[in-house]
PDB file of N, CA and C in Angstrom:
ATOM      1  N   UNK A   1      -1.004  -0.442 -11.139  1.00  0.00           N
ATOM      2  CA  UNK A   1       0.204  -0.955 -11.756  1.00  0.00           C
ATOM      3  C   UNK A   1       1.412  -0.111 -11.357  1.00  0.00           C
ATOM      4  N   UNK A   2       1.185   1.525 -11.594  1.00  0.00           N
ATOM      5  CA  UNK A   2       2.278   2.274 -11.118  1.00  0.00           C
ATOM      6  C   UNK A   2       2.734   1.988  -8.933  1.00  0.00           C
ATOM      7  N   UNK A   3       2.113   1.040  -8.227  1.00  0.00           N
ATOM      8  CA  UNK A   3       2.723   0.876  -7.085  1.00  0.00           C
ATOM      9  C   UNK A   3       3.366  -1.001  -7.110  1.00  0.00           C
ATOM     10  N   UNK A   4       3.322  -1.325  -8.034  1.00  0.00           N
ATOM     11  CA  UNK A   4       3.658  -2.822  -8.362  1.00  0.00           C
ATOM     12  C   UNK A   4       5.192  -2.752  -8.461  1.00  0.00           C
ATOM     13  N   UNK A   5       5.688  -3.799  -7.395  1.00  0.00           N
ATOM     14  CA  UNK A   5       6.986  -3.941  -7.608  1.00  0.00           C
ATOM     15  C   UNK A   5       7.344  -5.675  -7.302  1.00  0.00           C
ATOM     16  N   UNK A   6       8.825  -6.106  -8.134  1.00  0.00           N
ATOM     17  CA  UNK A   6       8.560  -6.975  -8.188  1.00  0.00           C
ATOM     18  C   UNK A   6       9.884  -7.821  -7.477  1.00  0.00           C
ATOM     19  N   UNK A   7       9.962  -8.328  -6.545  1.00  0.00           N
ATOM     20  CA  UNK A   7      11.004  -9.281  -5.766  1.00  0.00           C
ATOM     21  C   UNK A   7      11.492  -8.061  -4.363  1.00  0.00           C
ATOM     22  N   UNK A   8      12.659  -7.776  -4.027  1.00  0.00           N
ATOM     23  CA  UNK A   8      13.186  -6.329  -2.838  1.00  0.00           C
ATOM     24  C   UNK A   8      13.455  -5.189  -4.144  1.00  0.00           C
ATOM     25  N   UNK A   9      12.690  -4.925  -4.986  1.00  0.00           N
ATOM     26  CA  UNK A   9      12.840  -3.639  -5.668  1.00  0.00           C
ATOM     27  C   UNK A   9      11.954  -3.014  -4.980  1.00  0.00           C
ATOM     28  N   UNK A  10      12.342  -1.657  -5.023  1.00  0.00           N
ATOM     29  CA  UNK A  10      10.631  -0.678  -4.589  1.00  0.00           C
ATOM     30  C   UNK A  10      10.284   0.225  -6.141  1.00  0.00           C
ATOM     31  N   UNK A  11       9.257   0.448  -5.209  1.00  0.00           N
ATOM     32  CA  UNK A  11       8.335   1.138  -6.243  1.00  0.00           C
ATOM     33  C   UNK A  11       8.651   2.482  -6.510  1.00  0.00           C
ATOM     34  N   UNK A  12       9.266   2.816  -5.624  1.00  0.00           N
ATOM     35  CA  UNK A  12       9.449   4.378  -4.990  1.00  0.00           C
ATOM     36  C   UNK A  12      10.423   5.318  -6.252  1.00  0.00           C
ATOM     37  N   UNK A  13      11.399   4.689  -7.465  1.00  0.00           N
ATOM     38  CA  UNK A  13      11.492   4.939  -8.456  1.00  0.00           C
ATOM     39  C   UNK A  13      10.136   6.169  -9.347  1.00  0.00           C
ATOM     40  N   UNK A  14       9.157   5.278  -9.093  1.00  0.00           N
ATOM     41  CA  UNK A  14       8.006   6.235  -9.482  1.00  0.00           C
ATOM     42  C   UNK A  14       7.093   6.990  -9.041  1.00  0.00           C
ATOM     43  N   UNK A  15       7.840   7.319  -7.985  1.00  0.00           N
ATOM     44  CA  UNK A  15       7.115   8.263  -6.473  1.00  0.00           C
ATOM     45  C   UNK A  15       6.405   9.544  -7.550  1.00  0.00           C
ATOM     46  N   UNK A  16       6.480  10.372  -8.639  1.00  0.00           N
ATOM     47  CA  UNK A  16       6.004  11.221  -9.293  1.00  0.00           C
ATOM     48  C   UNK A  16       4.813  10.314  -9.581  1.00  0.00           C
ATOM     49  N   UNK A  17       5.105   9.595 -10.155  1.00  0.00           N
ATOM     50  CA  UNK A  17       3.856   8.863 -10.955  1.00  0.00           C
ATOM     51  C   UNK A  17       2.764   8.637  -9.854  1.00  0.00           C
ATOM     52  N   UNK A  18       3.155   8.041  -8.368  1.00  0.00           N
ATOM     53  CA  UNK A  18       2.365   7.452  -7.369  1.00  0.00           C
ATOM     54  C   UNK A  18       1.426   8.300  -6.992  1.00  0.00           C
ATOM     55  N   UNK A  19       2.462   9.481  -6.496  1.00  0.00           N
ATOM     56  CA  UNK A  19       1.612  11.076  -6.327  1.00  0.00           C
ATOM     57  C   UNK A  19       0.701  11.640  -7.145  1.00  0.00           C
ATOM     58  N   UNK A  20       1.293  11.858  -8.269  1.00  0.00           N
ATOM     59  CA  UNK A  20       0.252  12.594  -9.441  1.00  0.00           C
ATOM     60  C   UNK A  20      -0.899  11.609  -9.403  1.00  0.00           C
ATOM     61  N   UNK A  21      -0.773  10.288  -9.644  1.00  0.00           N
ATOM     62  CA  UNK A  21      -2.006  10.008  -9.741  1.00  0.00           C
ATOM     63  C   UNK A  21      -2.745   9.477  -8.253  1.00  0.00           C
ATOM     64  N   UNK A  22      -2.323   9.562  -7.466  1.00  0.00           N
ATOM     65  CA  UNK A  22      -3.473   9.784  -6.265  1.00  0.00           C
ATOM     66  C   UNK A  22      -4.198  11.286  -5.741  1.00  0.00           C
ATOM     67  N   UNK A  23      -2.765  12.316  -6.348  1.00  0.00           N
ATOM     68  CA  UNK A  23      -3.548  13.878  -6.264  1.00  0.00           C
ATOM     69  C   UNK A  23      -4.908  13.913  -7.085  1.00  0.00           C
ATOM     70  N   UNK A  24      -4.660  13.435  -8.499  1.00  0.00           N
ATOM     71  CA  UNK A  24      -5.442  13.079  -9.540  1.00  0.00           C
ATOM     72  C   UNK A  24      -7.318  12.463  -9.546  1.00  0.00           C
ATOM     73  N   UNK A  25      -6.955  11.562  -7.876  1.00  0.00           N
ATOM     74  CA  UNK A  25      -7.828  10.231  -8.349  1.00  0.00           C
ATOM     75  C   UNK A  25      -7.994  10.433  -6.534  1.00  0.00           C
ATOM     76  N   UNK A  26      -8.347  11.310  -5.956  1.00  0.00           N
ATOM     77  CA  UNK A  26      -8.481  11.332  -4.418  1.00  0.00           C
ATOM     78  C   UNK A  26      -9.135  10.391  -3.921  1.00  0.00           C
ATOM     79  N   UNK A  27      -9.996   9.544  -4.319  1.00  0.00           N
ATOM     80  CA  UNK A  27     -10.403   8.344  -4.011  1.00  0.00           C
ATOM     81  C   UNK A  27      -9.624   7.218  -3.396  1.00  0.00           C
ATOM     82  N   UNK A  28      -8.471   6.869  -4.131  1.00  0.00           N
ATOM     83  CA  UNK A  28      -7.552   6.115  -3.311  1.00  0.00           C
ATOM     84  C   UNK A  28      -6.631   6.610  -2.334  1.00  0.00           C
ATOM     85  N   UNK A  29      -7.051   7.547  -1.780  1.00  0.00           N
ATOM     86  CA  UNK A  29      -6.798   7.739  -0.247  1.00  0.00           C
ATOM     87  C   UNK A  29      -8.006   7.503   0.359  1.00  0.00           C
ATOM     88  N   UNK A  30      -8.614   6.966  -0.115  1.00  0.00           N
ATOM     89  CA  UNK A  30      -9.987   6.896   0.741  1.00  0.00           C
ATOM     90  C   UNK A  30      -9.927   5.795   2.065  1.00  0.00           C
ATOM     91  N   UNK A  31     -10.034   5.927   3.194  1.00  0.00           N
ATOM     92  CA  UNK A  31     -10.087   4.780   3.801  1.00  0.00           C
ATOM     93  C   UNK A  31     -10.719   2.937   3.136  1.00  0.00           C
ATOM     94  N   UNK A  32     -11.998   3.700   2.481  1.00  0.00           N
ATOM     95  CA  UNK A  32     -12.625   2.431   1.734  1.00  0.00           C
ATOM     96  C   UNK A  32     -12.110   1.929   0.829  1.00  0.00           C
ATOM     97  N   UNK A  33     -11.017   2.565   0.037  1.00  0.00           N
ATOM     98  CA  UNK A  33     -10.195   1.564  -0.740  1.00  0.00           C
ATOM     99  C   UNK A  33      -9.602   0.708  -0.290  1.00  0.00           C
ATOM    100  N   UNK A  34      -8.641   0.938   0.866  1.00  0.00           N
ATOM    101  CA  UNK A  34      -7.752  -0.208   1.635  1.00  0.00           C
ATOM    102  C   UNK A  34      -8.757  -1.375   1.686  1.00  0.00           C
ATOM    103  N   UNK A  35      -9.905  -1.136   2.486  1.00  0.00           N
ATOM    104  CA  UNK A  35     -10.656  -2.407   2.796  1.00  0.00           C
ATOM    105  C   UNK A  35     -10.820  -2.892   1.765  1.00  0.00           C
ATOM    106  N   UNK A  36     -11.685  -2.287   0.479  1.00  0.00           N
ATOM    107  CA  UNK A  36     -12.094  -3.035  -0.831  1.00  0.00           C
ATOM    108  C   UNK A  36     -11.169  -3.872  -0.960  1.00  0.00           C
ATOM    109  N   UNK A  37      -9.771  -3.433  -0.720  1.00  0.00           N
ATOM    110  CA  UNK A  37      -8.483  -4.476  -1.961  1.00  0.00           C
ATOM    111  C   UNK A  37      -8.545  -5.394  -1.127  1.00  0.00           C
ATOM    112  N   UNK A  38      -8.568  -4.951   0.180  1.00  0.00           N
ATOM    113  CA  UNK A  38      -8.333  -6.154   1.054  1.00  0.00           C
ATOM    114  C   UNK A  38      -9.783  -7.150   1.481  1.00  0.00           C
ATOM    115  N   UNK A  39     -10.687  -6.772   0.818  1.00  0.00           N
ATOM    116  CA  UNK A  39     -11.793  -7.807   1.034  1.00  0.00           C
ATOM    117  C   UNK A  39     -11.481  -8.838  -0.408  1.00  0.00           C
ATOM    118  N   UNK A  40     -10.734  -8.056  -1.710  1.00  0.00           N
ATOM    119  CA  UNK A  40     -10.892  -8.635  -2.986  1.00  0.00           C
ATOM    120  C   UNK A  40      -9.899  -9.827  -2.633  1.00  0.00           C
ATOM    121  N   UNK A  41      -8.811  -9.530  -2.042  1.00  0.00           N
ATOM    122  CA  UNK A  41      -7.592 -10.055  -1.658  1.00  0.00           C
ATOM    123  C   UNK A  41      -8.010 -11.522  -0.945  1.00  0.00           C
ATOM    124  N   UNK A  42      -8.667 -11.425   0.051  1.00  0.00           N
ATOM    125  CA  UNK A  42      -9.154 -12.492   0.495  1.00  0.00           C
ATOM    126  C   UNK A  42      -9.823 -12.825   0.006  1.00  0.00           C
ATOM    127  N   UNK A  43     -10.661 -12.684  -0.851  1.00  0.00           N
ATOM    128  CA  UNK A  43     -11.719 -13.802  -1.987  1.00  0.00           C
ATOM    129  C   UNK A  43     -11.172 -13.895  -3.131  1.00  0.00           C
ATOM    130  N   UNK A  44     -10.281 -13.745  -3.349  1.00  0.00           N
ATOM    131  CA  UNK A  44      -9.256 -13.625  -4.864  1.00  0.00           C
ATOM    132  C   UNK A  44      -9.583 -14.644  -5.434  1.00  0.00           C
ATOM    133  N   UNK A  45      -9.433 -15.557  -4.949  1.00  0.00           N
ATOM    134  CA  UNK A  45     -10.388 -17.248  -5.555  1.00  0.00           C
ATOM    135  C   UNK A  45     -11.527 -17.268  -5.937  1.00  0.00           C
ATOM    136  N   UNK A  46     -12.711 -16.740  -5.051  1.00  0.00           N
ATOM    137  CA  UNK A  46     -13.280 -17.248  -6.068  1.00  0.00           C
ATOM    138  C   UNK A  46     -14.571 -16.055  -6.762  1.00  0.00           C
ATOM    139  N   UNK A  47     -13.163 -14.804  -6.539  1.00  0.00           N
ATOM    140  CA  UNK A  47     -13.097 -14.394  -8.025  1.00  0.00           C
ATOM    141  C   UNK A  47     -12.237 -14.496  -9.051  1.00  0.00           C
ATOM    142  N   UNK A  48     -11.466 -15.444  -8.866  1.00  0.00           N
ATOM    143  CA  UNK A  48     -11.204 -16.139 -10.636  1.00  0.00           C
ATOM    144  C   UNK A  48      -9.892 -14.705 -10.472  1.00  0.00           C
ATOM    145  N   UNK A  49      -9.405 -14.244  -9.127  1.00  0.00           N
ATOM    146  CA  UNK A  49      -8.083 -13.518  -9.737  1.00  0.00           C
ATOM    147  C   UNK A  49      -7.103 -14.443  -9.582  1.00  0.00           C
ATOM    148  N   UNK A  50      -6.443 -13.959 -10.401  1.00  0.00           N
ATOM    149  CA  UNK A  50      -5.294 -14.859 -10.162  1.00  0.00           C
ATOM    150  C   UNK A  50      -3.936 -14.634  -9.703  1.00  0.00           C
ATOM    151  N   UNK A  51      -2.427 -15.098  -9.543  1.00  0.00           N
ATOM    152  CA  UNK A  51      -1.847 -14.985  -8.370  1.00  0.00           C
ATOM    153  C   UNK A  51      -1.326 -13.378  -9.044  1.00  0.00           C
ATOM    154  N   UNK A  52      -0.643 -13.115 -10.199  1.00  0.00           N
ATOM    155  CA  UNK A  52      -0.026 -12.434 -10.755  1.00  0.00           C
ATOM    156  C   UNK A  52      -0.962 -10.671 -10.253  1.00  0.00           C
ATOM    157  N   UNK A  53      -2.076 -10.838 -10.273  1.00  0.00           N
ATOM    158  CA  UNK A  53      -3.244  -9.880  -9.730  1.00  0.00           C
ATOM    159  C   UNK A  53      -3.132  -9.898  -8.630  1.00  0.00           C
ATOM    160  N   UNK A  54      -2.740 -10.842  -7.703  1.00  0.00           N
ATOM    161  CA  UNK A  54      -3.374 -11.090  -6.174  1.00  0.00           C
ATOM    162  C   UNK A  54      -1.634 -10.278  -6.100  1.00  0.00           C
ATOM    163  N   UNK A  55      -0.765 -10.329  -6.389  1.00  0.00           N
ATOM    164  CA  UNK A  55       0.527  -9.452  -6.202  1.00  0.00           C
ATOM    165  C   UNK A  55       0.267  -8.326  -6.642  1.00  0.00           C
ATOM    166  N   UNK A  56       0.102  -7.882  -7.426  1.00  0.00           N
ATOM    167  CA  UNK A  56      -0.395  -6.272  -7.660  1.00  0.00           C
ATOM    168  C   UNK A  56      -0.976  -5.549  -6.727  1.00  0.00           C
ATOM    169  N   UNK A  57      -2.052  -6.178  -6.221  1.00  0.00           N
ATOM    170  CA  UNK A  57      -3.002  -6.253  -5.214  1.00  0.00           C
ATOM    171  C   UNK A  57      -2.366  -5.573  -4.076  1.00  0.00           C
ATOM    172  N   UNK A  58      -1.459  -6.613  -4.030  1.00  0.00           N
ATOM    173  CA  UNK A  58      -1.143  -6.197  -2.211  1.00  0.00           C
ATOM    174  C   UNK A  58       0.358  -5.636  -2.522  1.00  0.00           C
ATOM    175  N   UNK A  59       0.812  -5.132  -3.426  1.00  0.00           N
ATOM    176  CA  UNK A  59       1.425  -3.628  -3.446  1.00  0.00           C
ATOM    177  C   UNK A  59       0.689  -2.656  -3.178  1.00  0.00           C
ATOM    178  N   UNK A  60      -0.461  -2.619  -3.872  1.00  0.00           N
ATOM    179  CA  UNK A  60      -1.388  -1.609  -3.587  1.00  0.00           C
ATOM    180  C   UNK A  60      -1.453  -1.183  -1.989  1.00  0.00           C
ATOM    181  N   UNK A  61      -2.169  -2.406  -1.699  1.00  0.00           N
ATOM    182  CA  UNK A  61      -2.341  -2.476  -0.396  1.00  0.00           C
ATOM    183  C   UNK A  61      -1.333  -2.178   0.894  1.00  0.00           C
ATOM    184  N   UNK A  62      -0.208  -2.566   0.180  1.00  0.00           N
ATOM    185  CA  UNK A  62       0.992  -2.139   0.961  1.00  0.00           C
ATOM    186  C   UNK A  62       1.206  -1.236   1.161  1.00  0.00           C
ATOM    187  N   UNK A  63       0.699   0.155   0.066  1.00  0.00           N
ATOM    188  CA  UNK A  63       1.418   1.163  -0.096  1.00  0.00           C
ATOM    189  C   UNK A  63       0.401   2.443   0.505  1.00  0.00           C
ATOM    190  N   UNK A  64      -1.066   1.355   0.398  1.00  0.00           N
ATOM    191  CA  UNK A  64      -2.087   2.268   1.665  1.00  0.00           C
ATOM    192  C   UNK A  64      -1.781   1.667   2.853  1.00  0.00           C
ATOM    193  N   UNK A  65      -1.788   0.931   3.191  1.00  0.00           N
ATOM    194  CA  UNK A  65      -1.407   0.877   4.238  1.00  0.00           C
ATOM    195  C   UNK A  65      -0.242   1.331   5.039  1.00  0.00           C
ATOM    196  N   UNK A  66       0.729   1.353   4.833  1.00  0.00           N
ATOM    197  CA  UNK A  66       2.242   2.219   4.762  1.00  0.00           C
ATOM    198  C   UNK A  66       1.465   3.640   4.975  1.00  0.00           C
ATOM    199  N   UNK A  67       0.979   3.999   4.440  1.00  0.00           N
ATOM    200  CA  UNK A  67       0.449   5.203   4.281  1.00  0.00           C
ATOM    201  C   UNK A  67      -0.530   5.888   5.982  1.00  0.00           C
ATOM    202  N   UNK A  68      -1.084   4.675   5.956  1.00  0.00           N
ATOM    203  CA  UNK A  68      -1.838   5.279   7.552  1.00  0.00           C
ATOM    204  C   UNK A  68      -1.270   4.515   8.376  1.00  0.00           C
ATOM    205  N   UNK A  69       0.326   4.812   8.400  1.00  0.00           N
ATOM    206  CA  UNK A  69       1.190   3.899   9.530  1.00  0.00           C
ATOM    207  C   UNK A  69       0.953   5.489  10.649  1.00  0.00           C
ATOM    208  N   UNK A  70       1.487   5.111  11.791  1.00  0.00           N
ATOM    209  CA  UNK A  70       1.746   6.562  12.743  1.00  0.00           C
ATOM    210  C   UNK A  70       2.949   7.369  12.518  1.00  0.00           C
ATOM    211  N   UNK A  71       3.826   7.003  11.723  1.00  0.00           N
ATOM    212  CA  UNK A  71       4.895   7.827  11.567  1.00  0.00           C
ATOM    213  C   UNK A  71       4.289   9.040   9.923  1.00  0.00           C
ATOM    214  N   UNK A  72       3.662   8.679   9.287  1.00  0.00           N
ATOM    215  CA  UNK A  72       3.191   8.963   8.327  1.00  0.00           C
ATOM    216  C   UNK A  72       2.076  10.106   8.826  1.00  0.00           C
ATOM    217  N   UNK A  73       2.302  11.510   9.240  1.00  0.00           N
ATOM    218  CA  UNK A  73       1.129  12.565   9.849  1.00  0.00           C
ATOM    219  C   UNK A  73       0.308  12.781   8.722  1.00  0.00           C
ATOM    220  N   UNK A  74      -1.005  12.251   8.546  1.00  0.00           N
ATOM    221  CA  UNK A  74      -1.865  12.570   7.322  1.00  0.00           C
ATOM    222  C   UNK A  74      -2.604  12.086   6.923  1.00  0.00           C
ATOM    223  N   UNK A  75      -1.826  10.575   6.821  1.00  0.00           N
ATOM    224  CA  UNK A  75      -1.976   9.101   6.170  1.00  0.00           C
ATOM    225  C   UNK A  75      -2.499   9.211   4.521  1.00  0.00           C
ATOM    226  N   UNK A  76      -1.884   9.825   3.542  1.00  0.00           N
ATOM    227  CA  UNK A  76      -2.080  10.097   2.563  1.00  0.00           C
ATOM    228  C   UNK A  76      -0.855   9.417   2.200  1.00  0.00           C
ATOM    229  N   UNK A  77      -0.758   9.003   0.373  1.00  0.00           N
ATOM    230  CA  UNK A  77       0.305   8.674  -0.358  1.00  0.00           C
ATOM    231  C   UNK A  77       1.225   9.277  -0.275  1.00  0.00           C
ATOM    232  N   UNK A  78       0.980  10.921  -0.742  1.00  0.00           N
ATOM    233  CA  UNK A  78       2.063  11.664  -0.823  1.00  0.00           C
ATOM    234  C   UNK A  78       2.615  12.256   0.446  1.00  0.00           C
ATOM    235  N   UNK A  79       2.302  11.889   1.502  1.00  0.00           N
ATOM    236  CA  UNK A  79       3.027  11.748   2.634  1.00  0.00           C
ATOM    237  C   UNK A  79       3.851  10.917   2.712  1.00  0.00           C
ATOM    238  N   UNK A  80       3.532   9.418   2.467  1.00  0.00           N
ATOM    239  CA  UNK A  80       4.286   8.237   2.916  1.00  0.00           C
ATOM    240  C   UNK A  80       5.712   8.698   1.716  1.00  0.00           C
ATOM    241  N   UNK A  81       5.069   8.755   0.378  1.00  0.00           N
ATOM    242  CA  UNK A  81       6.422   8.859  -0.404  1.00  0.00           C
ATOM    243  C   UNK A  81       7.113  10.174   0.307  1.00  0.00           C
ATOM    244  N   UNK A  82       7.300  11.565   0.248  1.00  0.00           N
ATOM    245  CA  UNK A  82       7.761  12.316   1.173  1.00  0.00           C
ATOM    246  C   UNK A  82       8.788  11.853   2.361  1.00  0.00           C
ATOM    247  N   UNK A  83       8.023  10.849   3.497  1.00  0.00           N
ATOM    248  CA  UNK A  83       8.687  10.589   4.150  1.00  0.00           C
ATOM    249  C   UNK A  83       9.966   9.208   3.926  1.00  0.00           C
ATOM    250  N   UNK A  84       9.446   8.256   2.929  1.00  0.00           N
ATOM    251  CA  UNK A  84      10.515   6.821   2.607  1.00  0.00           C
ATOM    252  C   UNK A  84      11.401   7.146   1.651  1.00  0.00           C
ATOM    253  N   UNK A  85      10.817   8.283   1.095  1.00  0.00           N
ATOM    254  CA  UNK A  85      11.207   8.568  -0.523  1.00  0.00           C
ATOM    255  C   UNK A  85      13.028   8.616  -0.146  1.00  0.00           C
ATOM    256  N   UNK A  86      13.405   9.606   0.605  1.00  0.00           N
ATOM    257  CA  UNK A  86      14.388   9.856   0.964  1.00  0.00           C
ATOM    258  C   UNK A  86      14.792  10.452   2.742  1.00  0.00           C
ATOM    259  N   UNK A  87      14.525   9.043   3.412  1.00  0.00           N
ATOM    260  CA  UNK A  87      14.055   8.791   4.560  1.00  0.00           C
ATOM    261  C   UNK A  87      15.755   9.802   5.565  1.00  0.00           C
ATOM    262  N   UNK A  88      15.256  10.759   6.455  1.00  0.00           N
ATOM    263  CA  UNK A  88      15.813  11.593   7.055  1.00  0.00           C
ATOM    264  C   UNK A  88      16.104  10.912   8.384  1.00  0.00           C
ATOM    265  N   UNK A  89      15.156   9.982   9.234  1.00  0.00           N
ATOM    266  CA  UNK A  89      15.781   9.595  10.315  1.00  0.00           C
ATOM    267  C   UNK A  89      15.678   7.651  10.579  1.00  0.00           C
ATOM    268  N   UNK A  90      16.455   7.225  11.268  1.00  0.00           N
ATOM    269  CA  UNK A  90      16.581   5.922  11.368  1.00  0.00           C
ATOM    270  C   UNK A  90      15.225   5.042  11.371  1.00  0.00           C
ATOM    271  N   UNK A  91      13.725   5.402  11.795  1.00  0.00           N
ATOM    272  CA  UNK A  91      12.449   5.547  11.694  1.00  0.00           C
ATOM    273  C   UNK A  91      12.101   5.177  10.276  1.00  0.00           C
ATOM    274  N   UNK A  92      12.882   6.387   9.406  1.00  0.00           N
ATOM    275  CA  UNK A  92      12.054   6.311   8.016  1.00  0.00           C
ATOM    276  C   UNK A  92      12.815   5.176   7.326  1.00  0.00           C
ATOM    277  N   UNK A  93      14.205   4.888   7.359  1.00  0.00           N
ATOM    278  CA  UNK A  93      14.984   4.256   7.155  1.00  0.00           C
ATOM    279  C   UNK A  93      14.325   2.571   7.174  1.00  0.00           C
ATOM    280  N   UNK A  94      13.749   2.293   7.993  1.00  0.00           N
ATOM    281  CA  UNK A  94      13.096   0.768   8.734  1.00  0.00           C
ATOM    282  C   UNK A  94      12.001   0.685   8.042  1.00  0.00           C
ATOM    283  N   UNK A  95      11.237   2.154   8.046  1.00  0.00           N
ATOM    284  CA  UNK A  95       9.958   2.045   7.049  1.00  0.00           C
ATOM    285  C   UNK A  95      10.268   1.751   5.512  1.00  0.00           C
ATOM    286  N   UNK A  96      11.083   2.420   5.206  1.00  0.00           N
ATOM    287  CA  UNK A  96      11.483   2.344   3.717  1.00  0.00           C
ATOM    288  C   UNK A  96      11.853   0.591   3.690  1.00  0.00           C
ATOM    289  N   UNK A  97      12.559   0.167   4.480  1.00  0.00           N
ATOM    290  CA  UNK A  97      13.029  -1.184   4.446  1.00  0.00           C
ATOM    291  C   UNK A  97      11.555  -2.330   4.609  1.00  0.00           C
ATOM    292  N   UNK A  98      10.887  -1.883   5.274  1.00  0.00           N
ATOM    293  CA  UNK A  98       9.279  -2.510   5.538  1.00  0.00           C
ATOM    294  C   UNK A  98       8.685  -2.413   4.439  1.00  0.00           C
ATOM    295  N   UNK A  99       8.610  -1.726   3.714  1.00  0.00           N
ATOM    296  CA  UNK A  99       7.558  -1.067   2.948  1.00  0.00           C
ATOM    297  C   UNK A  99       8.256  -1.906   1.576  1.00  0.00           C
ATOM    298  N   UNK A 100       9.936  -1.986   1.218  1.00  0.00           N
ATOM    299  CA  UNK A 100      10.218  -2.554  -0.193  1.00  0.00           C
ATOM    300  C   UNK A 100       9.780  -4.151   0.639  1.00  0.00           C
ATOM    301  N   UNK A 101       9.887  -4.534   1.391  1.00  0.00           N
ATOM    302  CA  UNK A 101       9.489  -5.869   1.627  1.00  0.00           C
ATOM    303  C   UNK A 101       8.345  -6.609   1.702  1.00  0.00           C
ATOM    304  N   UNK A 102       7.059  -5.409   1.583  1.00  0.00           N
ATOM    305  CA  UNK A 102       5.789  -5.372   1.462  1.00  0.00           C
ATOM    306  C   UNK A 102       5.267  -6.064   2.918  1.00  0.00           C
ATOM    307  N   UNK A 103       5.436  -5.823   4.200  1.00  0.00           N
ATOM    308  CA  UNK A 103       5.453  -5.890   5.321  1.00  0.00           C
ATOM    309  C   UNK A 103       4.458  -5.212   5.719  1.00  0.00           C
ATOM    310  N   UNK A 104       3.825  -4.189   5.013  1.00  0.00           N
ATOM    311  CA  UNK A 104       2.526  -3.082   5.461  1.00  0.00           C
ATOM    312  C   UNK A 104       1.619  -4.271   5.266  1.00  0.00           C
ATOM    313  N   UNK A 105       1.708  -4.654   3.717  1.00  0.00           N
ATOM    314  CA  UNK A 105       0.546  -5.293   3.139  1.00  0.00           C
ATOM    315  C   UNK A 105       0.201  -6.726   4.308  1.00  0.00           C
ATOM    316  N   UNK A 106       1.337  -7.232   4.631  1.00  0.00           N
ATOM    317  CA  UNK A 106       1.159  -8.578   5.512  1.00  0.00           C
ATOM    318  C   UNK A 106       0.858  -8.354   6.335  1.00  0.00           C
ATOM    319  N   UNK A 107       0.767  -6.861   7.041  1.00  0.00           N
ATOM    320  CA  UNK A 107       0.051  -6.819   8.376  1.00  0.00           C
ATOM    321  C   UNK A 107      -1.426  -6.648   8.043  1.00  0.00           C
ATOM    322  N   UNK A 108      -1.844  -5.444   7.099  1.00  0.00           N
ATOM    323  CA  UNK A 108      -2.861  -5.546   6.614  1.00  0.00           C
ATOM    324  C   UNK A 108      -3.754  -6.460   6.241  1.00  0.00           C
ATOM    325  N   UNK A 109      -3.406  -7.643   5.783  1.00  0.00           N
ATOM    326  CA  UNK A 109      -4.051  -8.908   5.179  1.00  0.00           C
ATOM    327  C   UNK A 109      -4.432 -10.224   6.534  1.00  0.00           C
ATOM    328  N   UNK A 110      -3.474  -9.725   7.250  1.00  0.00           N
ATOM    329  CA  UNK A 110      -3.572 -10.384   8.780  1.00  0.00           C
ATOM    330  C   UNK A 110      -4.525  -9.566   9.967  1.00  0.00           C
ATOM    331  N   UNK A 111      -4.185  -8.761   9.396  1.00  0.00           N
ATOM    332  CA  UNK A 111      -5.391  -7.554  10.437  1.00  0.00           C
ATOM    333  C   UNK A 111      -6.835  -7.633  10.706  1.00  0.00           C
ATOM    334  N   UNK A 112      -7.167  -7.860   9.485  1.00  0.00           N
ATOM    335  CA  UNK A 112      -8.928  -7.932   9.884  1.00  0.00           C
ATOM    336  C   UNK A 112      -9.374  -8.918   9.556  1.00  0.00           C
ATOM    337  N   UNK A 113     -10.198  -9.485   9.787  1.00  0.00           N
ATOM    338  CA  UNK A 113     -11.344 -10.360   9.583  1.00  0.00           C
ATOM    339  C   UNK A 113     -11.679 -10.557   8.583  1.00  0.00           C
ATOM    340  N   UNK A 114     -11.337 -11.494   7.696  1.00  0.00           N
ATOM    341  CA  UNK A 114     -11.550 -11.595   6.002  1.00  0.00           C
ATOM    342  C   UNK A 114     -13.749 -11.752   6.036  1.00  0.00           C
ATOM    343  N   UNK A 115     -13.710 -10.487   5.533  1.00  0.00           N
ATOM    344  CA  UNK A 115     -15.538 -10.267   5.249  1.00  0.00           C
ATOM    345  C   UNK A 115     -15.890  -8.870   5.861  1.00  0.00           C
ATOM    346  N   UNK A 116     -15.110  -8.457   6.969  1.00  0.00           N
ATOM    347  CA  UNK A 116     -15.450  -7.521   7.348  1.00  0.00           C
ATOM    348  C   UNK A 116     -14.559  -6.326   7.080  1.00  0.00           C
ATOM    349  N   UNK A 117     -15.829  -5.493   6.532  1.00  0.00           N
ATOM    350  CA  UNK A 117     -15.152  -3.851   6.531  1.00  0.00           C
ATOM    351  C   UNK A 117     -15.372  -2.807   7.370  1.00  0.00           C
ATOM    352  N   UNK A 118     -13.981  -2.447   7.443  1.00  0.00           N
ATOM    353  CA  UNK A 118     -14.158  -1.090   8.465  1.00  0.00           C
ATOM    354  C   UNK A 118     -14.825  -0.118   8.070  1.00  0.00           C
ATOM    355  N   UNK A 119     -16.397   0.346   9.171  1.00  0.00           N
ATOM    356  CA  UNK A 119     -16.267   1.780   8.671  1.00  0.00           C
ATOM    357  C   UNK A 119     -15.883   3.075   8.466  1.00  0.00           C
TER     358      UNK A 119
END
């Protein structure tokens, strides 16, 4: 919920909150989270989620993914916020603009093969 944003707002308001709880919860840097959301994402139907979830979703997803972009050295959360949070060169600037538009997540959701996970 704390990476959920809703219309061109960002999330990035709660960049403390985003951080603390991924320092917190090291799991969602896990590579295998991205895939999970994004396998749930594509079967969202018919598991009975519904659209209001399936948007939450792919903030999430947006915001791992954003995260293991190449400008991002680490591919951790608190990297990506670090670098968009208060973006230093014309680079971070485009990302920050990608990222409130949820543009990670649409590449992500287009990227793989709905069923298959990366190992």
């Amino acid at each position: 919920v704390i990476c959920y944003n809703r219309g061109s707002e960002t999330n990035l308001v709660r960049h403390r909150q985003i951080v603390d709880l991924a320092r917190k919860n090291n799991w969602i840097d896990a590579p295998g989270t991205l895939e999970l959301l994004l396998n749930m994402y594509w079967y969202g139907d018919s598991l009975n989620i519904n659209e209001e979830h399936l948007l939450m979703m792919s903030c999430l997803i947006n915001t791992l993914a954003a995260a293991r972009c190449p400008l991002c050295h680490g591919g951790r959360i608190a990297d990506l916020v670090a670098l968009i949070g208060e973006p230093q060169t014309d680079e971070a600037k485009k990302m920050r603009e990608d990222y409130a538009l949820l543009r990670f997540a649409e590449d992500a959701i287009a990227g793989l093969p709905p069923g298959e996970l990366k190992e």
